[in-house]
Protein backbone atom coordinates (compact mmCIF):
# COMPACT_ATOMS: atom_id res chain seq x y z
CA UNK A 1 81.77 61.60 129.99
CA UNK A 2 84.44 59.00 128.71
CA UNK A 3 87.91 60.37 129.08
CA UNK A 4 91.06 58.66 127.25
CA UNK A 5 93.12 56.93 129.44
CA UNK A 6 96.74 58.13 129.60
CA UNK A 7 97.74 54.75 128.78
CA UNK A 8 96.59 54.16 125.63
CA UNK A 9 97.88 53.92 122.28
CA UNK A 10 101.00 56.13 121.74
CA UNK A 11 99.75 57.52 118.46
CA UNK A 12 96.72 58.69 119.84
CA UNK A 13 98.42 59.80 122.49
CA UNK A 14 100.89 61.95 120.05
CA UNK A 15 97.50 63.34 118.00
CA UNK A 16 96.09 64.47 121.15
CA UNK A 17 99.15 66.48 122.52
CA UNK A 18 100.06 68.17 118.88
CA UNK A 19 96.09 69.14 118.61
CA UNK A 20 96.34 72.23 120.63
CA UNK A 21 99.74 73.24 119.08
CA UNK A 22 97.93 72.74 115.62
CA UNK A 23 95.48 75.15 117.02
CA UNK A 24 98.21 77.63 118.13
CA UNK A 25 100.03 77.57 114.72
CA UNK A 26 97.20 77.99 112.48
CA UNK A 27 95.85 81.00 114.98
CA UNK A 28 99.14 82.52 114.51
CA UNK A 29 99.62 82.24 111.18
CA UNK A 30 96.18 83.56 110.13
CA UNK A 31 96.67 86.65 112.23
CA UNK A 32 99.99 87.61 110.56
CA UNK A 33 98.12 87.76 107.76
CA UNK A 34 95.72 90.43 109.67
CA UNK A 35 98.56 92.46 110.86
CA UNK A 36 96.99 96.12 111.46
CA UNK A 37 99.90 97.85 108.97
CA UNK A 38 99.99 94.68 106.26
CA UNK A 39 97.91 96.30 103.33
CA UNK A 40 99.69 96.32 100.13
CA UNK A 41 98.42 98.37 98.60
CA UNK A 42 99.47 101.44 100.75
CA UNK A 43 102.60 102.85 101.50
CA UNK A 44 102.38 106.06 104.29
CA UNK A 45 99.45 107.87 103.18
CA UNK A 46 99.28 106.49 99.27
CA UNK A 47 96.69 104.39 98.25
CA UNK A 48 96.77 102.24 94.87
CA UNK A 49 93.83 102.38 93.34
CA UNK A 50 93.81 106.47 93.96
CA UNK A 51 92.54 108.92 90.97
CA UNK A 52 95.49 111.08 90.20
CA UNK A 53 94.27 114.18 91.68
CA UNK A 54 94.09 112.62 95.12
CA UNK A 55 97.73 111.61 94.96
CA UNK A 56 99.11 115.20 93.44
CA UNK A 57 96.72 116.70 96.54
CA UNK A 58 98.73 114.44 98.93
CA UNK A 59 101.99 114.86 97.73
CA UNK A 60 101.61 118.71 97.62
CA UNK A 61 101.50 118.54 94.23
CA UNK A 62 98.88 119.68 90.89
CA UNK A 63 98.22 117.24 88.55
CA UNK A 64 99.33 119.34 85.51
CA UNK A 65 103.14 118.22 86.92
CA UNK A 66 102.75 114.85 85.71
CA UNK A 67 104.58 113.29 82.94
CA UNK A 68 102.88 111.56 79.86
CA UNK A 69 104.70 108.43 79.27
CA UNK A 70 102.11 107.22 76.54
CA UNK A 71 98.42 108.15 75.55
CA UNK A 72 97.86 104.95 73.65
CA UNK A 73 96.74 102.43 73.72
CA UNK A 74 96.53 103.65 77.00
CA UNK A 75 97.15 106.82 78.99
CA UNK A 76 99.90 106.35 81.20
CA UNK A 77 101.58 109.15 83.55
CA UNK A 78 103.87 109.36 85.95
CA UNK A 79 104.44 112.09 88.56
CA UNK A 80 107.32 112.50 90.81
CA UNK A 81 107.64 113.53 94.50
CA UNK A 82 111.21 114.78 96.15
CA UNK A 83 111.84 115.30 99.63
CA UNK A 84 112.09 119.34 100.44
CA UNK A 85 114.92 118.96 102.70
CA UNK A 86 115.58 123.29 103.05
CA UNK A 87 111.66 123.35 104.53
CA UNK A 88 112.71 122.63 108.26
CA UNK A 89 116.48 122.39 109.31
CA UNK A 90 115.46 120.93 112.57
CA UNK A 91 112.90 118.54 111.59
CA UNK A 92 114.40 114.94 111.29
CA UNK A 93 115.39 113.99 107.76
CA UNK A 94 113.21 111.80 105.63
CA UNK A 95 114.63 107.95 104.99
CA UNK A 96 112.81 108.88 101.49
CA UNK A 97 114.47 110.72 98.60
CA UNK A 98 112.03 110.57 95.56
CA UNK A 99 108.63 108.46 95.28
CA UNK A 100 107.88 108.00 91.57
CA UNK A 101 104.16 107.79 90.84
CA UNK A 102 102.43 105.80 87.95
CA UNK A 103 99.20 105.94 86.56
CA UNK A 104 97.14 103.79 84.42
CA UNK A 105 94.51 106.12 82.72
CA UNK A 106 94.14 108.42 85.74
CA UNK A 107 94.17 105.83 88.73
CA UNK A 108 98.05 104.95 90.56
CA UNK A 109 99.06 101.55 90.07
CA UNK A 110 102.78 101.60 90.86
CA UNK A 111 104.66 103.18 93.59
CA UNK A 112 108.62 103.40 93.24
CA UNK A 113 110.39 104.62 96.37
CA UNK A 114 114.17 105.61 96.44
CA UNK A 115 115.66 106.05 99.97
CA UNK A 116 117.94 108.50 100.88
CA UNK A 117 121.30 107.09 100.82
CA UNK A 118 122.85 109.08 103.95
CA UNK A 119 119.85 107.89 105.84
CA UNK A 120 120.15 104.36 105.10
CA UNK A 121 124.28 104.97 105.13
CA UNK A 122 125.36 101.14 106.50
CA UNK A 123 122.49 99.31 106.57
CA UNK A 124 121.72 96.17 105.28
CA UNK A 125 119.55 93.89 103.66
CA UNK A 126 118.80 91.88 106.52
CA UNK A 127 118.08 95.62 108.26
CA UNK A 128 115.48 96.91 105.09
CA UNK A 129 113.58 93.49 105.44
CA UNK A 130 113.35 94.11 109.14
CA UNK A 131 112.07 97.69 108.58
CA UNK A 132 109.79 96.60 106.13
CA UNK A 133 108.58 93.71 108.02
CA UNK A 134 107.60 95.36 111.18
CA UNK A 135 105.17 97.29 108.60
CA UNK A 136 103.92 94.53 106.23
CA UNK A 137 104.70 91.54 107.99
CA UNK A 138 107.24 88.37 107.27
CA UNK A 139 108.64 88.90 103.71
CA UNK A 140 109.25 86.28 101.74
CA UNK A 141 112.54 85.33 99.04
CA UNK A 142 112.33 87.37 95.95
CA UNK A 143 110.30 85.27 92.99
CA UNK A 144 112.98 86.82 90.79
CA UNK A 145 116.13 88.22 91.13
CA UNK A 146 116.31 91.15 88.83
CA UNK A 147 113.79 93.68 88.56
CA UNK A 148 113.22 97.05 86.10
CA UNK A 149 113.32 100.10 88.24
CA UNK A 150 111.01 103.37 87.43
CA UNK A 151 107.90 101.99 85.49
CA UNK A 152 109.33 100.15 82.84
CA UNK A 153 112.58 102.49 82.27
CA UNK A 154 115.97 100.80 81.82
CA UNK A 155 117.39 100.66 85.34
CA UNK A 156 117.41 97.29 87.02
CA UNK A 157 117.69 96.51 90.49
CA UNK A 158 118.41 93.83 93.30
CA UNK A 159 115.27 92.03 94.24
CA UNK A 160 115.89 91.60 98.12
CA UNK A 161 112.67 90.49 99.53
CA UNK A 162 108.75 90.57 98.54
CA UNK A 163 105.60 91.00 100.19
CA UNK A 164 102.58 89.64 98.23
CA UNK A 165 98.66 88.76 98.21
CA UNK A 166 96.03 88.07 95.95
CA UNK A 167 96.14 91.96 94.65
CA UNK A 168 99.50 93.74 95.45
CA UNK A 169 103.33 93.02 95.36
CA UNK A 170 105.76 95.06 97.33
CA UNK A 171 109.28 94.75 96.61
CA UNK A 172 112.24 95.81 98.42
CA UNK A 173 114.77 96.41 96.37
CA UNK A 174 118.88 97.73 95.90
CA UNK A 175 120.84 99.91 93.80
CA UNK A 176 124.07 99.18 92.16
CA UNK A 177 125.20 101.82 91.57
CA UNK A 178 126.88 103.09 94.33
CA UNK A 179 124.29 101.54 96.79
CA UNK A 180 121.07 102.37 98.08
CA UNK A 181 118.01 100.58 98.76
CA UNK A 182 114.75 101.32 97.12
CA UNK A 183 110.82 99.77 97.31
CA UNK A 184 108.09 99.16 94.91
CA UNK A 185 104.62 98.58 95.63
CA UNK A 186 102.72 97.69 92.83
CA UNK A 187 99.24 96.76 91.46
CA UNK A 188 99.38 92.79 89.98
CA UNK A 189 96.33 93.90 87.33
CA UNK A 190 96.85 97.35 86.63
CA UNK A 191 100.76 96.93 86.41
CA UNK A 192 100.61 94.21 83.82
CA UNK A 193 98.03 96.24 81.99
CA UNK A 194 100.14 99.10 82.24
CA UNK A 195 102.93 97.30 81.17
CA UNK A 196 101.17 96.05 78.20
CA UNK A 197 100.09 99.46 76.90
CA UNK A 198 103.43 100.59 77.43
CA UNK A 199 105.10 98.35 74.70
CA UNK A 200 102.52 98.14 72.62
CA UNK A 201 103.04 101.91 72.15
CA UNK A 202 106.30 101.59 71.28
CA UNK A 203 105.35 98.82 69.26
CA UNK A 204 103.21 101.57 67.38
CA UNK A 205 105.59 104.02 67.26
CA UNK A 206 108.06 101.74 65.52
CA UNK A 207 105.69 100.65 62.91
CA UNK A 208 104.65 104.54 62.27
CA UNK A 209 108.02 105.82 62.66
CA UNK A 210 108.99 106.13 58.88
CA UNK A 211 105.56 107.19 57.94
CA UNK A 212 106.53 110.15 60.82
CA UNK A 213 109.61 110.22 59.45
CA UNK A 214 108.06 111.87 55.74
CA UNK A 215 105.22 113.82 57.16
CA UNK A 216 107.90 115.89 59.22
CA UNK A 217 109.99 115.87 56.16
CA UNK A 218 107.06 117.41 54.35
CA UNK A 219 106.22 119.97 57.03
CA UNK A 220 109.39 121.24 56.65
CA UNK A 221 109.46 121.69 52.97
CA UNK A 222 106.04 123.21 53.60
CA UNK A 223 107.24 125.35 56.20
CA UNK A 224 109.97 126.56 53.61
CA UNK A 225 107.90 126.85 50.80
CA UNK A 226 105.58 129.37 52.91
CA UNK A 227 108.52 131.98 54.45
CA UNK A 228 109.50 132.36 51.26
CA UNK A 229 106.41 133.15 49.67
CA UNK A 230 105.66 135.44 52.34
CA UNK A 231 109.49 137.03 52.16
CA UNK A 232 108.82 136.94 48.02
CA UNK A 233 105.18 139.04 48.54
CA UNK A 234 107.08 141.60 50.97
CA UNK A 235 110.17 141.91 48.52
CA UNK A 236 109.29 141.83 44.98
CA UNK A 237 107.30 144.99 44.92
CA UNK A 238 110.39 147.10 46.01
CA UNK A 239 113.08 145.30 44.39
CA UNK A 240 114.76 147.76 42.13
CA UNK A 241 117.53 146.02 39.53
């Protein structure tokens, strides 16, 4: 077997010793991407992509405790945990405060998580994105810096640091009011979809809202029209002048 001499050209030389470092990078860089806690699409025991029974069953919760947040075009829902923090006085307190579920006709699709703020008292970003990274892996800078907090609502929020693949985005994010870090893990489909059937029912509510508007206004004169019928058939025959 021919082996290269030592000697010979220096740029052969260099493509031979950076070959096995090649090797070494790319290994490492396609196992980060196989970390064992990297999904995206969980956070703790939540799955996206759950029916909304599963996730009230999780979370201790019935499904009847959700909120509607439109029906149409879609039906969109949103159900919120809190931490029970009289259940156990010596069990260690939760870093999370409140996880805000969201569902896109029955299945989650966003998950909005506010930590407590005495249990993340002094920490930093640089300290989140550490947490968060020995879970999911290297983040990466924010593709925006400004982000709506609460499924569409009309908080918005410091975009720290993301975590993304072909299906999921998980952002950390802060508070401004008074501080306070927070994290979203959402659905790239479902969330734009849900997003889309979110305005466009307020885009119908705005068009129907004067037609609303007169069909209350007749109820009421309805309404009216009937209690005093009914008061005029219980008092006429016993009115005495």
């Amino acid at each position: 077997m021919h082996m290269p001499s030592k000697t010979g050209n220096p740029k052969q030389l260099m493509e031979l010793n950076l070959r096995p470092f090649a090797f070494v990078l790319i290994s490492v860089v396609a196992s980060a991407t196989l970390l064992p806690g990297s999904d995206l699409s969980r956070y703790r025991e939540f799955h996206l992509g759950a029916p909304l029974a599963d996730v009230a069953k999780q979370a201790g919760m019935e499904p009847s405790d959700t909120k509607l947040i439109s029906s149409r075009p879609e039906r969109i829902e949103d159900l919120v945990w809190r931490t029970n923090r009289s259940a156990d006085s010596n069990a260690r307190p939760d870093s999370v405060r409140e996880i805000r579920f969201s569902f896109y006709n029955g299945i989650l699709f966003e998950m909005m998580v506010a930590y407590d703020r005495d249990e993340t008292g002094g920490l930093t970003n640089k300290d989140m994105t550490e947490a968060l990274s020995a879970v999911y892996g290297p983040g990466s800078t924010p593709a925006t810096k400004e982000m709506s907090f609460n499924a569409g609502y009309s908080t918005t929020v410091r975009v720290i640091a993301q975590w993304s693949d072909a299906d999921n985005l998980l952002s950390l994010v802060g508070f401004s009011d008074g501080g306070g870090f927070g994290a979203i893990v959402s659905s790239k489909a479902n969330g734009t979809m849900a997003r889309q059937a979110i305005a466009e029912s307020q885009r119908l509510d705005r068009v129907e809202a004067p037609q609303r508007a007169l069909d209350e206004r007749a109820k009421q004169v309805a309404d009216a029209e009937a209690r005093d019928e009914k008061s005029r058939l219980l008092n006429k025959p016993g009115f005495r002048p």
